[in-house]
N, C-alpha and C. Protein backbone atom coordinates (compact mmCIF):
# COMPACT_ATOMS: atom_id res chain seq x y z
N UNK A 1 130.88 112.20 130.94
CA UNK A 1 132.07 111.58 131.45
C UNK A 1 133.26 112.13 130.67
N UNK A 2 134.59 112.36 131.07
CA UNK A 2 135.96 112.94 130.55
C UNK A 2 136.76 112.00 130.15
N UNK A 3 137.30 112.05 129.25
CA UNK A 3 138.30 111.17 129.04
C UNK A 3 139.86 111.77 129.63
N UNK A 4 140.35 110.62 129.99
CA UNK A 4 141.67 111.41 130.84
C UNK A 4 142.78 110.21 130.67
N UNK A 5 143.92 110.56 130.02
CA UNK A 5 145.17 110.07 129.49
C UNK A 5 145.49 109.28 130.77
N UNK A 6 145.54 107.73 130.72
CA UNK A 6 146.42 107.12 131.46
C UNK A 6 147.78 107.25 131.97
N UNK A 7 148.69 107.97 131.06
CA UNK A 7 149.72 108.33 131.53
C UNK A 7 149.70 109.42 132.49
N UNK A 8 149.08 109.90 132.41
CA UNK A 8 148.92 111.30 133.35
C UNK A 8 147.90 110.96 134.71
N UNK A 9 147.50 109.67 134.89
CA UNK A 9 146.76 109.61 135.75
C UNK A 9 147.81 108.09 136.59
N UNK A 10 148.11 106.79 136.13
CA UNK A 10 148.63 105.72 136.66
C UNK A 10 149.96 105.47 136.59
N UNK A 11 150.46 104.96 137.54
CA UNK A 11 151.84 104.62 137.05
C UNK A 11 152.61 104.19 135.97
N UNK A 12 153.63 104.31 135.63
CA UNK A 12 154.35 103.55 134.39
C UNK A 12 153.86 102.25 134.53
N UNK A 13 154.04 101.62 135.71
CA UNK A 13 154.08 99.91 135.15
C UNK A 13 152.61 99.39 135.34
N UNK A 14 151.31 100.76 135.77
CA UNK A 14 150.12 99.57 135.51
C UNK A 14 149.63 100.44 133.86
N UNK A 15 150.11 100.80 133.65
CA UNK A 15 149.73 101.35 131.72
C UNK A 15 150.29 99.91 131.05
N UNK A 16 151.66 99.80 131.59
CA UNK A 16 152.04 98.92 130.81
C UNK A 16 151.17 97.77 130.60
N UNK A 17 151.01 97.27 132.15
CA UNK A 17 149.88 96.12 132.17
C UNK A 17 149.05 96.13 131.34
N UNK A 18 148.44 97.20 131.34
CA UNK A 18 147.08 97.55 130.52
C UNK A 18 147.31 97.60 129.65
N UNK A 19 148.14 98.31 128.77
CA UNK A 19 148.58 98.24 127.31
C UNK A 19 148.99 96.70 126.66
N UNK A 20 149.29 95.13 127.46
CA UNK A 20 148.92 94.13 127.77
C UNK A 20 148.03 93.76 126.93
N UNK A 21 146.55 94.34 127.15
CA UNK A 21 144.93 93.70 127.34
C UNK A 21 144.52 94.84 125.72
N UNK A 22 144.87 95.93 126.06
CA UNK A 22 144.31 97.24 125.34
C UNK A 22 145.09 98.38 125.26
N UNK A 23 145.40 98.50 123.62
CA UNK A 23 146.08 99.21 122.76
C UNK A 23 145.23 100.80 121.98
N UNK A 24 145.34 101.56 122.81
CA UNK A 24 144.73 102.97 121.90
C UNK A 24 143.71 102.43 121.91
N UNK A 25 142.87 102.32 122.98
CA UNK A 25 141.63 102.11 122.82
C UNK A 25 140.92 102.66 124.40
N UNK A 26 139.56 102.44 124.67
CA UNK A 26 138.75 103.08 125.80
C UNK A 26 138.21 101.55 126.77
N UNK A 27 138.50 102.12 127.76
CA UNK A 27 138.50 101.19 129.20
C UNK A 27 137.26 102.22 129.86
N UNK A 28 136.05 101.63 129.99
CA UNK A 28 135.36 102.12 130.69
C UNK A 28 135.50 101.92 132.77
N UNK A 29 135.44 102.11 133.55
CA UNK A 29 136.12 101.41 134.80
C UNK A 29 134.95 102.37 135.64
N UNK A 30 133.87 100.83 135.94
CA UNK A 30 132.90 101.69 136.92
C UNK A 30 133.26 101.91 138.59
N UNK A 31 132.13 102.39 138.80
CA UNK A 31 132.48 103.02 140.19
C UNK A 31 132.33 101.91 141.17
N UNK A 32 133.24 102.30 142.02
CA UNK A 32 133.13 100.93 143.20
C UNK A 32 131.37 100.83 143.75
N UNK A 33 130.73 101.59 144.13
CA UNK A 33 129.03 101.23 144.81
C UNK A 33 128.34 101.86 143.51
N UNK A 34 127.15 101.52 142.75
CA UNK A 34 126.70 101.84 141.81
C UNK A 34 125.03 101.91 142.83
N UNK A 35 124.48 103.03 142.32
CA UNK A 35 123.67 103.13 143.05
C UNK A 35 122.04 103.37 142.00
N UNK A 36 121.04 102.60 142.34
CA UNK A 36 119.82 102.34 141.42
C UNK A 36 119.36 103.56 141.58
N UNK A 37 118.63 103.90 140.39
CA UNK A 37 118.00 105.19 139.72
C UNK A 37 117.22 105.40 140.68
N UNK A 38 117.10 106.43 141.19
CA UNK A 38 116.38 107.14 142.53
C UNK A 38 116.70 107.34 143.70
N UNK A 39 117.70 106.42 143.95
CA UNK A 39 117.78 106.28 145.23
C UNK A 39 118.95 107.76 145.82
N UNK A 40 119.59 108.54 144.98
CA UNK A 40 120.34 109.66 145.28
C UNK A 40 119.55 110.34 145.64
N UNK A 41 118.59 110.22 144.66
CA UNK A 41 117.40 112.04 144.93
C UNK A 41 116.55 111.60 145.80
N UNK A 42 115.96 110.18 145.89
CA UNK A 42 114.82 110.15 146.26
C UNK A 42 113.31 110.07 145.99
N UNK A 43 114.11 109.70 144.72
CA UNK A 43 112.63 110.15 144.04
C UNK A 43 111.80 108.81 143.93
N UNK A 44 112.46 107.72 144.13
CA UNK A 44 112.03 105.83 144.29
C UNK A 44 111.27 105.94 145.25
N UNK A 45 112.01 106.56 146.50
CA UNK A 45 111.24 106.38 147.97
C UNK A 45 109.79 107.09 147.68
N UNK A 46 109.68 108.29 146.84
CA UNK A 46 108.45 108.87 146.67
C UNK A 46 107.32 108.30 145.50
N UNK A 47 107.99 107.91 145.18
CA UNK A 47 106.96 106.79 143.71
C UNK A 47 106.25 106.08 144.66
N UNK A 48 106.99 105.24 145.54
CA UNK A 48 106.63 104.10 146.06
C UNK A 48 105.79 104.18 147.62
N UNK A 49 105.51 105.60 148.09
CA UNK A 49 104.52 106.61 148.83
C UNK A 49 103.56 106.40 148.25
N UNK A 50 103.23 107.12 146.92
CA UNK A 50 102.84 107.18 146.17
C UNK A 50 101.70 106.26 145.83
N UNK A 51 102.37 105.29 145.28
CA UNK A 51 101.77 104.08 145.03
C UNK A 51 101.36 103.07 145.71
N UNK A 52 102.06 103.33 146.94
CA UNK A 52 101.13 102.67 148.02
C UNK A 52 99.88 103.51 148.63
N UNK A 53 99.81 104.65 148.80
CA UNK A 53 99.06 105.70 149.27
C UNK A 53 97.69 105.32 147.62
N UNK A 54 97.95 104.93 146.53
CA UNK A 54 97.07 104.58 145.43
C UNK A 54 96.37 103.53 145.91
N UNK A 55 97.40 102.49 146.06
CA UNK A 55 96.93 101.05 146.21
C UNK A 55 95.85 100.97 147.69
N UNK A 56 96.34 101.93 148.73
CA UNK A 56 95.23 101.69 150.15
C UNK A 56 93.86 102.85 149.61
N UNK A 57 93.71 104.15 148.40
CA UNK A 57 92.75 104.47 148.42
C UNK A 57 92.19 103.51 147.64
N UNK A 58 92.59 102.69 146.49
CA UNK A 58 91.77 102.29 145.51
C UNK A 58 91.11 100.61 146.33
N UNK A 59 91.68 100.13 147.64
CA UNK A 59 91.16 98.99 148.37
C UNK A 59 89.84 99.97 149.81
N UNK A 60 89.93 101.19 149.81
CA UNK A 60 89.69 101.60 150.41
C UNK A 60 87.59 101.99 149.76
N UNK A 61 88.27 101.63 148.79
CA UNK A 61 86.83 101.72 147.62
C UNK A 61 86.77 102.98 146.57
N UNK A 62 87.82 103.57 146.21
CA UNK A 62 87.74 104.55 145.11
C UNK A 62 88.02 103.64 143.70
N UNK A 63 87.37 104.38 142.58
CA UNK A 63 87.33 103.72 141.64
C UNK A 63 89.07 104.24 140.74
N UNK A 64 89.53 102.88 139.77
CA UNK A 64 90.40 103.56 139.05
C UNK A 64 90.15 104.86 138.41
N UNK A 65 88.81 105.04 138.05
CA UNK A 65 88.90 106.41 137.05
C UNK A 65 89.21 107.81 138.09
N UNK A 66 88.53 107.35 139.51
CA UNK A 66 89.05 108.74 140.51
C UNK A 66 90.19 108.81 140.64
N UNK A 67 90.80 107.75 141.15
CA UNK A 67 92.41 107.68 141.15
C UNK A 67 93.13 108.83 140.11
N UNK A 68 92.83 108.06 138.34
CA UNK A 68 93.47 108.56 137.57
C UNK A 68 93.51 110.17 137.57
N UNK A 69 92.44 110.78 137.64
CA UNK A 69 91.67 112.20 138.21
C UNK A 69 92.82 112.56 139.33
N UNK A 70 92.90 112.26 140.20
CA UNK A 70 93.50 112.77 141.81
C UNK A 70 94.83 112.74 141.21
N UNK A 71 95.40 111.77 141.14
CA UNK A 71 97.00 111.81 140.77
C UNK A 71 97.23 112.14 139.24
N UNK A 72 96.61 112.55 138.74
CA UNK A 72 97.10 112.99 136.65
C UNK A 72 97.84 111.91 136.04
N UNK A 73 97.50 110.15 136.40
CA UNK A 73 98.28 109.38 135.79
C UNK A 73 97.09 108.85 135.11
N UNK A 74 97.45 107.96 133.75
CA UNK A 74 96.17 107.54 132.79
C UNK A 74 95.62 106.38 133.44
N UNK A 75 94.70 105.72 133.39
CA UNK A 75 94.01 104.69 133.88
C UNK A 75 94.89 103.49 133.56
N UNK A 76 95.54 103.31 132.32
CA UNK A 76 96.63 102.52 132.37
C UNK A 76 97.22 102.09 133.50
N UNK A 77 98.18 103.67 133.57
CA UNK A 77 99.58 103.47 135.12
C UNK A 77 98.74 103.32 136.03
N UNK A 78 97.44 103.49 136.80
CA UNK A 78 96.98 103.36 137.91
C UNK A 78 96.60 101.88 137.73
N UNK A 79 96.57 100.85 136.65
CA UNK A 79 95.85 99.64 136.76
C UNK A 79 97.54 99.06 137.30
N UNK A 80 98.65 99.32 136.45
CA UNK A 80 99.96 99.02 136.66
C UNK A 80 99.86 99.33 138.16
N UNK A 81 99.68 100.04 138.89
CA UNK A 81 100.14 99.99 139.97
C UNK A 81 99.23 99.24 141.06
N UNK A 82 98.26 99.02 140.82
CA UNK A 82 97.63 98.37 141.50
C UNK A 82 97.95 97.01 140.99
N UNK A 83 98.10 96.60 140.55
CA UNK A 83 98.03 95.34 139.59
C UNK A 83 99.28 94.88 139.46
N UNK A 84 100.11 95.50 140.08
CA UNK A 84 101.63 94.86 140.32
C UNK A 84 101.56 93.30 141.57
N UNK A 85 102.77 93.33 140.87
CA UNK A 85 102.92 91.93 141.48
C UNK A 85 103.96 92.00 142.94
């Protein structure tokens, strides 16, 4: 992220405002739609393929240890994903 001089970006009278609240100091100011981790790339929508495509082989009768084997995740994350709530 850049830092960029209020004066050079807002009018005289909303600095002033601001200078008001906060003196030589940093105003973080988020973005109007904030958007959850994945959902730009896509990569949520594919976890969650994923893990459902886990959850119907492992009801389908494969054991966790094949699972872990097929997809390269430890027997751990495959119990996590089945085992979610």
């Amino acid at each position: 992220m850049k830092y960029m001089n209020a004066n050079d970006l807002l009018p005289d009278g909303l600095v002033e405002q601001l200078q008001e609240y906060v003196q030589a100091g940093y105003i973080y100011i988020p973005a109007k739609q904030h958007k959850s981790w994945g959902e730009v790339s896509g990569y949520r929508k594919e976890l969650k393929q994923r893990n459902d495509k886990i959850i119907a082989e492992y009801r389908t009768g494969r054991t966790i240890e094949e699972l872990s084997i097929v997809y390269h995740l430890s027997i751990y994350a495959i119990r996590k994903i089945i085992y979610q709530k």
